[in-house]
PDB file of N, CA and C in Angstrom:
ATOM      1  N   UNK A   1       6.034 -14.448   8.840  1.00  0.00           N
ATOM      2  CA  UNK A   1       7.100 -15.382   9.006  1.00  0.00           C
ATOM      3  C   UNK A   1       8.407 -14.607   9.060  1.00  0.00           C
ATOM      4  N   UNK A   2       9.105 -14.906   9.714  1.00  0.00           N
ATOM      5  CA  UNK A   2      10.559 -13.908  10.437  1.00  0.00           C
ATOM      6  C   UNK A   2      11.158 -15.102   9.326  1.00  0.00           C
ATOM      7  N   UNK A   3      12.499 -14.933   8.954  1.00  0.00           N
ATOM      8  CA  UNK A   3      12.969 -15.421   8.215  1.00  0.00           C
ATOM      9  C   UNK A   3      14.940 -14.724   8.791  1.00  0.00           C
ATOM     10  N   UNK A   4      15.953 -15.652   8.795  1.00  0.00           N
ATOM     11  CA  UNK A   4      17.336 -15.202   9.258  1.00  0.00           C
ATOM     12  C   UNK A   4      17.800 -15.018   7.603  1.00  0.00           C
ATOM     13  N   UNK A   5      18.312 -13.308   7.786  1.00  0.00           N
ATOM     14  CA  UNK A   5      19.011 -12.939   6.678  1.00  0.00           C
ATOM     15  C   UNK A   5      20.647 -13.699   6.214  1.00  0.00           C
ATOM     16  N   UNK A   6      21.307 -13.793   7.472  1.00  0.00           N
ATOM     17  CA  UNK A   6      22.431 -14.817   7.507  1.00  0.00           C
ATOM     18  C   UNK A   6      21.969 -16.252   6.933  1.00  0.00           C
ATOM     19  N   UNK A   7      21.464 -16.671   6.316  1.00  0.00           N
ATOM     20  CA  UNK A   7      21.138 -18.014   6.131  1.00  0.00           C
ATOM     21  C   UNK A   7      20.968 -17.955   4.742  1.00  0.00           C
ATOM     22  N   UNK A   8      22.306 -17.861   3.778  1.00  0.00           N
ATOM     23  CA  UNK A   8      22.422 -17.965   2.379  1.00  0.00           C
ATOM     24  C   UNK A   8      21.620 -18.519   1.186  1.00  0.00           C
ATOM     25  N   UNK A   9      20.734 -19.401   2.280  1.00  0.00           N
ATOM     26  CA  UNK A   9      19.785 -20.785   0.889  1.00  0.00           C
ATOM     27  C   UNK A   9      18.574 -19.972   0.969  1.00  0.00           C
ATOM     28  N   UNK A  10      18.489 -19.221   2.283  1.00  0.00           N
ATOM     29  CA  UNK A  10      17.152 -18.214   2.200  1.00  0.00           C
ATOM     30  C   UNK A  10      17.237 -17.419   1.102  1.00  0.00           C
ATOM     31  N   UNK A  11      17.859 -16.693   0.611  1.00  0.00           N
ATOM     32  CA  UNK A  11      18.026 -15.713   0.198  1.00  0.00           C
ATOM     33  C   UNK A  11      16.920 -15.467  -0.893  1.00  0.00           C
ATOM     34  N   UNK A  12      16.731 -16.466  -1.789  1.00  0.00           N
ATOM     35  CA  UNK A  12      15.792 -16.180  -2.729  1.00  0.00           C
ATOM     36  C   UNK A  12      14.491 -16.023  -2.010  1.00  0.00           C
ATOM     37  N   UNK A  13      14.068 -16.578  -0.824  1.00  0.00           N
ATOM     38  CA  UNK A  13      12.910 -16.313  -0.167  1.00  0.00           C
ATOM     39  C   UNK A  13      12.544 -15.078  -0.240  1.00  0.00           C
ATOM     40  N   UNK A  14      13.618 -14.385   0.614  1.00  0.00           N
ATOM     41  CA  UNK A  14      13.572 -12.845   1.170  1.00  0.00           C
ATOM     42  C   UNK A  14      13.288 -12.286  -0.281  1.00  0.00           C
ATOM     43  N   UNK A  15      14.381 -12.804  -1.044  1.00  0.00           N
ATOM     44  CA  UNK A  15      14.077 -11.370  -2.560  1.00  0.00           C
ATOM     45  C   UNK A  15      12.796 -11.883  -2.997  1.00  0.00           C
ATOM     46  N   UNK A  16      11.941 -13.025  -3.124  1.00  0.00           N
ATOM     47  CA  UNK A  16      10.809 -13.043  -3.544  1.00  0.00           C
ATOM     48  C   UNK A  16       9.270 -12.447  -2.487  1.00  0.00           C
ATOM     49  N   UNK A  17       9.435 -12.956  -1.363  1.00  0.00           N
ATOM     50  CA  UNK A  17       8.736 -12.520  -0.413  1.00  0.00           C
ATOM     51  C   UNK A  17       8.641 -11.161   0.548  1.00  0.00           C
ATOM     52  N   UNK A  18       9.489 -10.442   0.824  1.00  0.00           N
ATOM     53  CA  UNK A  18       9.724  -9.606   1.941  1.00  0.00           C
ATOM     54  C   UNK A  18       9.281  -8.003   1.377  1.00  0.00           C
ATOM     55  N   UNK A  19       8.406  -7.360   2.144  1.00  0.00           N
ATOM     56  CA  UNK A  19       7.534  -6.511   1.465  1.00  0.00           C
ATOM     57  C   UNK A  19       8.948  -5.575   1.801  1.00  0.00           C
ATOM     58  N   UNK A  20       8.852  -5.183   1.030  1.00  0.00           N
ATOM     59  CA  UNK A  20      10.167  -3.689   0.913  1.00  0.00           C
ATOM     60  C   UNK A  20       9.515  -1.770   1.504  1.00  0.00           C
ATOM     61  N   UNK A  21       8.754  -2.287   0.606  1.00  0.00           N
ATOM     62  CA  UNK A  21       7.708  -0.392   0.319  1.00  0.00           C
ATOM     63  C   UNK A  21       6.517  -0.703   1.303  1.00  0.00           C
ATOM     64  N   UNK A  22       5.737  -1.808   1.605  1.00  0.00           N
ATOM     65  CA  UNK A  22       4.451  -1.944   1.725  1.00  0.00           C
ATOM     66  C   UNK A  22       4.570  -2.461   3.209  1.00  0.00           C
ATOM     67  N   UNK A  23       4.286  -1.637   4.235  1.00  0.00           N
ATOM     68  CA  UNK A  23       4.555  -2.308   5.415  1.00  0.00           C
ATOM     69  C   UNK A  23       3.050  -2.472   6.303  1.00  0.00           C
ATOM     70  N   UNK A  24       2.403  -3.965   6.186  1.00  0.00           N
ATOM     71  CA  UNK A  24       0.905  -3.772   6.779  1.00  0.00           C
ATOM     72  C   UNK A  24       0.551  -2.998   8.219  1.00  0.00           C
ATOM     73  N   UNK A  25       1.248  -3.080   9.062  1.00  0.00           N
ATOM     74  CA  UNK A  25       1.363  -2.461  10.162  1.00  0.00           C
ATOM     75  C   UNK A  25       2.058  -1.608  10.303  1.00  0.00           C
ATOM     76  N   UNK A  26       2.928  -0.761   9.508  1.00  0.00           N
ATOM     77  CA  UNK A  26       3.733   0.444   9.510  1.00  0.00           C
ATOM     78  C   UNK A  26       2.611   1.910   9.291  1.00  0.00           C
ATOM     79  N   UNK A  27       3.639   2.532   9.134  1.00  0.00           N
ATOM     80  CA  UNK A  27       2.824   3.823   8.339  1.00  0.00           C
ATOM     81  C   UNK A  27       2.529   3.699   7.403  1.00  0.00           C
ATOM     82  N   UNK A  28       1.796   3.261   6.706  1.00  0.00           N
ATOM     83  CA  UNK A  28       1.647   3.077   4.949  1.00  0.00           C
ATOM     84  C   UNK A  28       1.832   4.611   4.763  1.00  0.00           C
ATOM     85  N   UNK A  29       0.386   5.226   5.152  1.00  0.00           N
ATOM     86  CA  UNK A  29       0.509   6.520   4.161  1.00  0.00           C
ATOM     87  C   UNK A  29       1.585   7.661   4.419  1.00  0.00           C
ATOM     88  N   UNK A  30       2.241   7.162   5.765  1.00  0.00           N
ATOM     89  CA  UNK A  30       4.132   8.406   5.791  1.00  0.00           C
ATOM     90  C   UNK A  30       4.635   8.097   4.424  1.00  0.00           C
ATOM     91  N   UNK A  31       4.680   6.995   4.584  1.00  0.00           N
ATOM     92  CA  UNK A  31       5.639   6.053   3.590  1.00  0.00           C
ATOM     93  C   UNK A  31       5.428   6.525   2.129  1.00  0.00           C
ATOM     94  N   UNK A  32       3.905   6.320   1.800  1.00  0.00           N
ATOM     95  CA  UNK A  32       3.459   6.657   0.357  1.00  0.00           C
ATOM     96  C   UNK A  32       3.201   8.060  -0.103  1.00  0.00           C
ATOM     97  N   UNK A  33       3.221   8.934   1.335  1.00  0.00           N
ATOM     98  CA  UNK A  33       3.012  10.575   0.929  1.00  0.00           C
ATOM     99  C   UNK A  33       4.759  11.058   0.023  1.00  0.00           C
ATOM    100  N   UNK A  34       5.891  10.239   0.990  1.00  0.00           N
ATOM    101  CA  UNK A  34       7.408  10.408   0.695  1.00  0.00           C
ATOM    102  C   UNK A  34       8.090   9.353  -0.711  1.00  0.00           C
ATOM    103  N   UNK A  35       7.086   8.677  -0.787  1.00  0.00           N
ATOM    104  CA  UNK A  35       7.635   7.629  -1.926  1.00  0.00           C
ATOM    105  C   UNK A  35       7.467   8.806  -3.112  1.00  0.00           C
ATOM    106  N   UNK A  36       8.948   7.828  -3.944  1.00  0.00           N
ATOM    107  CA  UNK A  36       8.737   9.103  -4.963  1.00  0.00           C
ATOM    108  C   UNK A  36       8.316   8.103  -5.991  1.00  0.00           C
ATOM    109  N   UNK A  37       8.065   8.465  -7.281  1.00  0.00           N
ATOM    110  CA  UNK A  37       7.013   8.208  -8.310  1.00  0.00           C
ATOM    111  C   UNK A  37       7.660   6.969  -8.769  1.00  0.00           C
ATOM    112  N   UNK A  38       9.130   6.291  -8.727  1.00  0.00           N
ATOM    113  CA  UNK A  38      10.012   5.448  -9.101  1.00  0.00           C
ATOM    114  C   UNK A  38       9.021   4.452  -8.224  1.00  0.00           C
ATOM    115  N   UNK A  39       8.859   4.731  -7.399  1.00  0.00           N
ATOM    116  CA  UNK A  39       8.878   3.080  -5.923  1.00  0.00           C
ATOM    117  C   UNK A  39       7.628   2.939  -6.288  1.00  0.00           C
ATOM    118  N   UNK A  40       5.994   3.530  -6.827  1.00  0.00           N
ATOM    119  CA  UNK A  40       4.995   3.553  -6.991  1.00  0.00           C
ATOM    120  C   UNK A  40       4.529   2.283  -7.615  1.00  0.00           C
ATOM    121  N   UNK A  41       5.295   2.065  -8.876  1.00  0.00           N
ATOM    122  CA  UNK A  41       4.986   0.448  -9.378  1.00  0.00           C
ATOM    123  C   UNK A  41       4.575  -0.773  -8.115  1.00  0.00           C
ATOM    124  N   UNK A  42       6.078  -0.844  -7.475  1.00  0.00           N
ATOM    125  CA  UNK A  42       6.977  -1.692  -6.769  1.00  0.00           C
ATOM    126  C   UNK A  42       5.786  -1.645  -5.129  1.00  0.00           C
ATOM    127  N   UNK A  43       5.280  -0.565  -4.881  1.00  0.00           N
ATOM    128  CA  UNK A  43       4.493  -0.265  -4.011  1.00  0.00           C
ATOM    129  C   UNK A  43       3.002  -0.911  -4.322  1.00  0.00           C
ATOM    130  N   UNK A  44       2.565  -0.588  -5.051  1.00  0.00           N
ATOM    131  CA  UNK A  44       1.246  -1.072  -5.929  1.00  0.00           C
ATOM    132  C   UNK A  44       1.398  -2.620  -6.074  1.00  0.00           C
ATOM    133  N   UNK A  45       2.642  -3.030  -6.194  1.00  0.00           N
ATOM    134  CA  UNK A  45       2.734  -4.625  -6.695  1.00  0.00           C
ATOM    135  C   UNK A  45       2.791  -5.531  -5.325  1.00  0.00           C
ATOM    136  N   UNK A  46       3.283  -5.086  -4.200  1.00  0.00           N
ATOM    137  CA  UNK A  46       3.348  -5.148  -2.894  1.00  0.00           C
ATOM    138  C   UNK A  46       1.880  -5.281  -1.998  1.00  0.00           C
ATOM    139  N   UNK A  47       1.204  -4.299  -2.351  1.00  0.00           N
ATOM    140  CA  UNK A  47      -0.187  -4.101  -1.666  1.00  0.00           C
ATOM    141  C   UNK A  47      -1.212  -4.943  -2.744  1.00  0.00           C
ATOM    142  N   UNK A  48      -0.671  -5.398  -3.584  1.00  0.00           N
ATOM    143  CA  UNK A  48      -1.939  -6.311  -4.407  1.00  0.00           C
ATOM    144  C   UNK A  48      -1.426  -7.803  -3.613  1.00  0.00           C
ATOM    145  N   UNK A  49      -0.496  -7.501  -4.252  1.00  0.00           N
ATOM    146  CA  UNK A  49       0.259  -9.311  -3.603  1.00  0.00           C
ATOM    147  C   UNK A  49      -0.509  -9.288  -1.398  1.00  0.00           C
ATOM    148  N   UNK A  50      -0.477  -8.369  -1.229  1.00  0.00           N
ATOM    149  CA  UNK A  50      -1.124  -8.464   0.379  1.00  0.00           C
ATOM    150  C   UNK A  50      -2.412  -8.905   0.552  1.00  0.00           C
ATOM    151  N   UNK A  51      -3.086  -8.105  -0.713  1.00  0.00           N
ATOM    152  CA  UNK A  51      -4.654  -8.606  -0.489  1.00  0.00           C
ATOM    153  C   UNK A  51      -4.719  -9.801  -1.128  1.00  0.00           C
ATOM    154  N   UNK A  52      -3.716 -10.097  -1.947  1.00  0.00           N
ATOM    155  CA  UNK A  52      -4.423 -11.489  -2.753  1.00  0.00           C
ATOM    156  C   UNK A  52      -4.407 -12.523  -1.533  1.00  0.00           C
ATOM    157  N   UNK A  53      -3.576 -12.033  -0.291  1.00  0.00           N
ATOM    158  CA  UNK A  53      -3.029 -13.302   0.809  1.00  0.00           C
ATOM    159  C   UNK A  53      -4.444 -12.472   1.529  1.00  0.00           C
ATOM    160  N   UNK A  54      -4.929 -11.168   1.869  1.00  0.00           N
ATOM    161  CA  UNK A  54      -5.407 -11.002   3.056  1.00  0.00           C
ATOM    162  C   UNK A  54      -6.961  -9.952   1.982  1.00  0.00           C
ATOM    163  N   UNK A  55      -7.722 -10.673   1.339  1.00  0.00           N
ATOM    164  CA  UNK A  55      -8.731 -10.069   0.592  1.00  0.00           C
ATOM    165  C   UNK A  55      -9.743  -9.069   1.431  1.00  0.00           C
ATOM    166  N   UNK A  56     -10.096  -7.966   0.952  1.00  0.00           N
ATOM    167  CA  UNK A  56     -10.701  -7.438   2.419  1.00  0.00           C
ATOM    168  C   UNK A  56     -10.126  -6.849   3.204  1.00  0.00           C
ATOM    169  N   UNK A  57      -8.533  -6.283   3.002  1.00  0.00           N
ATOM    170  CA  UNK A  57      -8.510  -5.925   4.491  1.00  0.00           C
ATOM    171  C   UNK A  57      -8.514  -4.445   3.784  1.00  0.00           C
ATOM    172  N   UNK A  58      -9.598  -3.863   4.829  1.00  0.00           N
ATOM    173  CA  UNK A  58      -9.260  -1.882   4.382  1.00  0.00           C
ATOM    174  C   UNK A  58      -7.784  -1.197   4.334  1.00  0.00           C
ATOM    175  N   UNK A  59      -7.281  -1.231   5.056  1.00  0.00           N
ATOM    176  CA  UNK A  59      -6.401  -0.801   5.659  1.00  0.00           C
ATOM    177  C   UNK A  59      -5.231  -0.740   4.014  1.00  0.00           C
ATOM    178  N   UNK A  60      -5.560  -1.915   3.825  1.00  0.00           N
ATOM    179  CA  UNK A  60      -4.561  -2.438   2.402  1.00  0.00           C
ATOM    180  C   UNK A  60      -5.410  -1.473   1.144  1.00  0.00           C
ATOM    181  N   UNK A  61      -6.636  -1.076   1.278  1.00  0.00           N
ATOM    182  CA  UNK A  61      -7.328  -0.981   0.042  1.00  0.00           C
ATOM    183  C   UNK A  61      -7.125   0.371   0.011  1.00  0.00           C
ATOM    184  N   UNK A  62      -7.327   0.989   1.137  1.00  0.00           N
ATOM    185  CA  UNK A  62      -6.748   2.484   1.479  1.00  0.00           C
ATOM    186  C   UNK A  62      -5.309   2.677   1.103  1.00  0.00           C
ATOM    187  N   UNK A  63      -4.294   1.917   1.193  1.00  0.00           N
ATOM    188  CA  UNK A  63      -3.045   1.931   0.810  1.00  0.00           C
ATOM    189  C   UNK A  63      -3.104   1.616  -0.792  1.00  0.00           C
ATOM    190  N   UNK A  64      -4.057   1.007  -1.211  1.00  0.00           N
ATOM    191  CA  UNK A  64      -3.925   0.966  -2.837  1.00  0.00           C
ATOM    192  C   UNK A  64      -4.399   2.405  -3.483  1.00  0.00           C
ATOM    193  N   UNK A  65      -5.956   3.086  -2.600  1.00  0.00           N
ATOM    194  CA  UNK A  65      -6.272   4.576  -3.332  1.00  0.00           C
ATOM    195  C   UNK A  65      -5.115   5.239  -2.553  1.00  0.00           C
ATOM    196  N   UNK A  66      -4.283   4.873  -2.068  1.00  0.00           N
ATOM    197  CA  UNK A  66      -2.762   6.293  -1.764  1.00  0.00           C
ATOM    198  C   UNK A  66      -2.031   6.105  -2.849  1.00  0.00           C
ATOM    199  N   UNK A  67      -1.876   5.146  -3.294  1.00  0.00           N
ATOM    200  CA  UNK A  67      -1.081   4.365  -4.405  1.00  0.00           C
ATOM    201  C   UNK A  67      -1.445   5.748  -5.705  1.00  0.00           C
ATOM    202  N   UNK A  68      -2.722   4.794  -5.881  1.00  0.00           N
ATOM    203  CA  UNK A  68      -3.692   5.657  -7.266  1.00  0.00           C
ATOM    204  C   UNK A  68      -3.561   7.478  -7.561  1.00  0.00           C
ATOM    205  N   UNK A  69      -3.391   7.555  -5.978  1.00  0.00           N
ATOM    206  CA  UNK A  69      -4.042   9.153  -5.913  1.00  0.00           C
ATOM    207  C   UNK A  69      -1.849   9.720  -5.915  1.00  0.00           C
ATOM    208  N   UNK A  70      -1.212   9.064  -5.851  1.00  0.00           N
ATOM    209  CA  UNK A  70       0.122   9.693  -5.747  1.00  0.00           C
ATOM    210  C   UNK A  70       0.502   9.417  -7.395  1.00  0.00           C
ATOM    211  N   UNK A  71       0.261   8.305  -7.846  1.00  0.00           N
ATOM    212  CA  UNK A  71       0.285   7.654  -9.276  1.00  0.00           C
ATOM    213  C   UNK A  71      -0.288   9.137 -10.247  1.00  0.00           C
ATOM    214  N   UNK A  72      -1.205  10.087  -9.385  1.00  0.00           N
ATOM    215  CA  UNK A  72      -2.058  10.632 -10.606  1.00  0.00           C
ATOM    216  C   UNK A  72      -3.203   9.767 -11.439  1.00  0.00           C
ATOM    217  N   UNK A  73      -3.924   9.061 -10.659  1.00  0.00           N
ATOM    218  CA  UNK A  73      -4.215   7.967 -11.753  1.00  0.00           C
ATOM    219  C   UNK A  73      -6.217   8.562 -11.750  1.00  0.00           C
ATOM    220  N   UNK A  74      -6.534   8.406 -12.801  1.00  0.00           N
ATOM    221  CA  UNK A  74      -8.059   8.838 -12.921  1.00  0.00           C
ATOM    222  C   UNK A  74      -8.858   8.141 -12.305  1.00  0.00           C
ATOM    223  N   UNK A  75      -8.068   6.900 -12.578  1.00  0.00           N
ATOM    224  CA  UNK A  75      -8.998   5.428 -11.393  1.00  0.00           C
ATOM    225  C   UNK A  75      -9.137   5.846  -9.982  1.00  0.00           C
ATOM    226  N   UNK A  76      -7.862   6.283  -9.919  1.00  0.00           N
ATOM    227  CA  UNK A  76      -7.915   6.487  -7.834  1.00  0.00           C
ATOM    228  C   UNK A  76      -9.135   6.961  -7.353  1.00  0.00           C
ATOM    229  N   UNK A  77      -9.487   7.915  -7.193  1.00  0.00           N
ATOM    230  CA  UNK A  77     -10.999   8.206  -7.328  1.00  0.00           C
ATOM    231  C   UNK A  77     -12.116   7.882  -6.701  1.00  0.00           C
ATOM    232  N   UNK A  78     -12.076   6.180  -7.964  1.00  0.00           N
ATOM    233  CA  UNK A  78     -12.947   5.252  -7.713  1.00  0.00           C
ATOM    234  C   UNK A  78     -12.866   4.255  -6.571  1.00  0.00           C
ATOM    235  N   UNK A  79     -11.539   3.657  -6.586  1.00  0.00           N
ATOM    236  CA  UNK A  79     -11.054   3.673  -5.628  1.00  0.00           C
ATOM    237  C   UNK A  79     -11.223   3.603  -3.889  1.00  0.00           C
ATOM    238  N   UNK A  80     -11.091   4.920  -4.238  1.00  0.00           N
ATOM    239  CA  UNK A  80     -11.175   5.644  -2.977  1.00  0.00           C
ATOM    240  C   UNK A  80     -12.323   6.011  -2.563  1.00  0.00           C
ATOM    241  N   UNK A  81     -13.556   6.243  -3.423  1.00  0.00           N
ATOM    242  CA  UNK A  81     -14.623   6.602  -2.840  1.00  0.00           C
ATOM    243  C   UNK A  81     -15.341   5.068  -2.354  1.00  0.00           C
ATOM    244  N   UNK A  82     -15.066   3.987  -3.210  1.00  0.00           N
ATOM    245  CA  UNK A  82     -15.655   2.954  -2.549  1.00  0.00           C
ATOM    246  C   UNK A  82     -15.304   2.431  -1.119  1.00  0.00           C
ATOM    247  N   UNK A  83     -14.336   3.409  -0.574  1.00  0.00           N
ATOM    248  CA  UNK A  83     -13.994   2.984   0.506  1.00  0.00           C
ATOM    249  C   UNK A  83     -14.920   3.552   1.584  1.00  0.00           C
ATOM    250  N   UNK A  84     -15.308   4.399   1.401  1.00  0.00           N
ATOM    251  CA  UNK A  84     -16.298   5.347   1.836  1.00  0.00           C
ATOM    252  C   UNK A  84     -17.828   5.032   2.731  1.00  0.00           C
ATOM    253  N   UNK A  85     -18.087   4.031   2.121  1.00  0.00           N
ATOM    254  CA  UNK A  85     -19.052   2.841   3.355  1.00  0.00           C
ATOM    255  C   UNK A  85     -18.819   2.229   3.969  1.00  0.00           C
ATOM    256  N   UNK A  86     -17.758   1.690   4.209  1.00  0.00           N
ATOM    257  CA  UNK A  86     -16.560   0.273   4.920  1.00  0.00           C
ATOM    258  C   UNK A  86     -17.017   0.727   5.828  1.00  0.00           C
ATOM    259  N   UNK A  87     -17.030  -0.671   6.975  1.00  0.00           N
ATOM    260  CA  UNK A  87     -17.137  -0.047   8.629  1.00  0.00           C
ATOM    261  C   UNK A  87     -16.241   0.520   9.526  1.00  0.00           C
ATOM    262  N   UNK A  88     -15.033   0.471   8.431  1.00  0.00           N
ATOM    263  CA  UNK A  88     -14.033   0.628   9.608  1.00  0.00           C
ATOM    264  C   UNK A  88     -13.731   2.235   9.445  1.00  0.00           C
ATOM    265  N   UNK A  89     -14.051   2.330  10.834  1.00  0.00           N
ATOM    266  CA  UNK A  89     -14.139   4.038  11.520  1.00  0.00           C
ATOM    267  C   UNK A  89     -12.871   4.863  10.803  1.00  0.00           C
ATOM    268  N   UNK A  90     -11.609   4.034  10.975  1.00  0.00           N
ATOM    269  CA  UNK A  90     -10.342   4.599  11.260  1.00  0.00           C
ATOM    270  C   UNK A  90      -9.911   4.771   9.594  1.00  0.00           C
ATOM    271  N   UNK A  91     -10.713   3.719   8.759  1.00  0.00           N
ATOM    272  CA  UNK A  91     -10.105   3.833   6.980  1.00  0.00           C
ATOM    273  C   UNK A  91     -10.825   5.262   6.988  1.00  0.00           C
ATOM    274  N   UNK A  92     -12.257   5.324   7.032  1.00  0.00           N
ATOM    275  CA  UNK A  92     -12.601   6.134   6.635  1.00  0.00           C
ATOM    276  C   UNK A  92     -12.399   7.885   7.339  1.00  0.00           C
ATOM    277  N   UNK A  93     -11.643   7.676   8.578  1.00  0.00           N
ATOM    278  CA  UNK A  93     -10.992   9.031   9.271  1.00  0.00           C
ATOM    279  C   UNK A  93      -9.948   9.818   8.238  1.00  0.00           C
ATOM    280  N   UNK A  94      -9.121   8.598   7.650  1.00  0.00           N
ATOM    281  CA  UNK A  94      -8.144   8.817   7.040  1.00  0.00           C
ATOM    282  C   UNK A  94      -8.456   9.439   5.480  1.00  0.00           C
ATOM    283  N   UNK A  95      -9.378   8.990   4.682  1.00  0.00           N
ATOM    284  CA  UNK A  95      -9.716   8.742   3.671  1.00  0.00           C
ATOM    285  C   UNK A  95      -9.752  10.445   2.807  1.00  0.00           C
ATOM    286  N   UNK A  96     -10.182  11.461   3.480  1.00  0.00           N
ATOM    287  CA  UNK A  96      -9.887  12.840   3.076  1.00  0.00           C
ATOM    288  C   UNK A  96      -8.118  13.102   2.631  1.00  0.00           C
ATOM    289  N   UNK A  97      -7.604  12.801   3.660  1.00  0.00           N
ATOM    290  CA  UNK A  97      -6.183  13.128   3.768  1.00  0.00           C
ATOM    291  C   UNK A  97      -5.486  12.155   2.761  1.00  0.00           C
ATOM    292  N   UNK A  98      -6.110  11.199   2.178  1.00  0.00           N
ATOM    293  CA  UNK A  98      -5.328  10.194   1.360  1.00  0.00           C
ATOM    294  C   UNK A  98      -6.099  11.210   0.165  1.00  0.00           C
ATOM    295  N   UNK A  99      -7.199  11.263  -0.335  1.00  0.00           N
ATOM    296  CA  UNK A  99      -7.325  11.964  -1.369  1.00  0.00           C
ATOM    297  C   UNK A  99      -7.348  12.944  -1.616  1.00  0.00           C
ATOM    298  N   UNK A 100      -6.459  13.650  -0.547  1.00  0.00           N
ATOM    299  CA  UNK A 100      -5.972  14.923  -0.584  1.00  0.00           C
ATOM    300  C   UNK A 100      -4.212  15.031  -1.102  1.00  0.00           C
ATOM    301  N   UNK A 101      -3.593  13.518  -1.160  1.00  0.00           N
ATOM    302  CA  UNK A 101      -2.473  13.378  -1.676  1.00  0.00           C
ATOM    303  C   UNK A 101      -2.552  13.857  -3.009  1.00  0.00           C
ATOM    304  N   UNK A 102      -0.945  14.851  -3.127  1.00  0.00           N
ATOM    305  CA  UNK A 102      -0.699  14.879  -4.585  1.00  0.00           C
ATOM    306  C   UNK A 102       0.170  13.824  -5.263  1.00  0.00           C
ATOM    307  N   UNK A 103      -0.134  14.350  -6.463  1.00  0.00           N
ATOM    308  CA  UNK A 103       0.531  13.117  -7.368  1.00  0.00           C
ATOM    309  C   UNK A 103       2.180  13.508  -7.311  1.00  0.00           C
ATOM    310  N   UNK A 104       2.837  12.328  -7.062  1.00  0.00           N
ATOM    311  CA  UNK A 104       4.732  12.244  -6.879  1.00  0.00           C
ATOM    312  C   UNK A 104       5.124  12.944  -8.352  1.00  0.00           C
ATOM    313  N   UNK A 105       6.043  13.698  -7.919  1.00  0.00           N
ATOM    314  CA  UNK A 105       6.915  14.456  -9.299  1.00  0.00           C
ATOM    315  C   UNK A 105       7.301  13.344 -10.011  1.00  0.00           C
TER     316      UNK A 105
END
């Protein structure tokens, strides 16, 4: 949903709705290799709120083990290896290079 930033009564829309960090069709992982360890919460809270609307989609779940694996997190991992059977060709092309991310200073 496009939404006009000029339109003052919107406003709480945009600050409640409008993904900031988490862009489904962007680069996720440019985005999450350069995010620094501050935006990681805010990123993570973004890509849950996506799947709770779009359950299933790889693409998002792969953006959650980039999350995990920049977080430092022991979970990521798990994560990430369950992604590892999915059919989709292109999660799993990627899936080395995401858990090859280091963890944000």
């Amino acid at each position: 949903m496009w939404v006009r930033r000029d339109v003052i009564h919107l406003g709480s829309v945009i600050e409640r709705f409008e993904y900031r960090y988490f862009k489904p069709y962007g680069n996720v992982l440019g985005a999450l290799a350069a995010a620094p360890r501050a935006q990681l919460t805010a990123f993570r809270a973004e890509i849950q709120r996506y799947l709770a609307a779009s359950p299933g989609d790889p693409h998002a779940a792969l953006a959650l083990c980039a999350v995990g694996m920049r977080a430092g997190s022991p979970a990521a991992l798990q994560v990430c290896d369950s992604l590892e059977s999915i059919p989709d060709q292109n999660v799993r092309a990627l899936l080395p290079q995401v858990k090859g991310l280091k963890p944000a200073p």
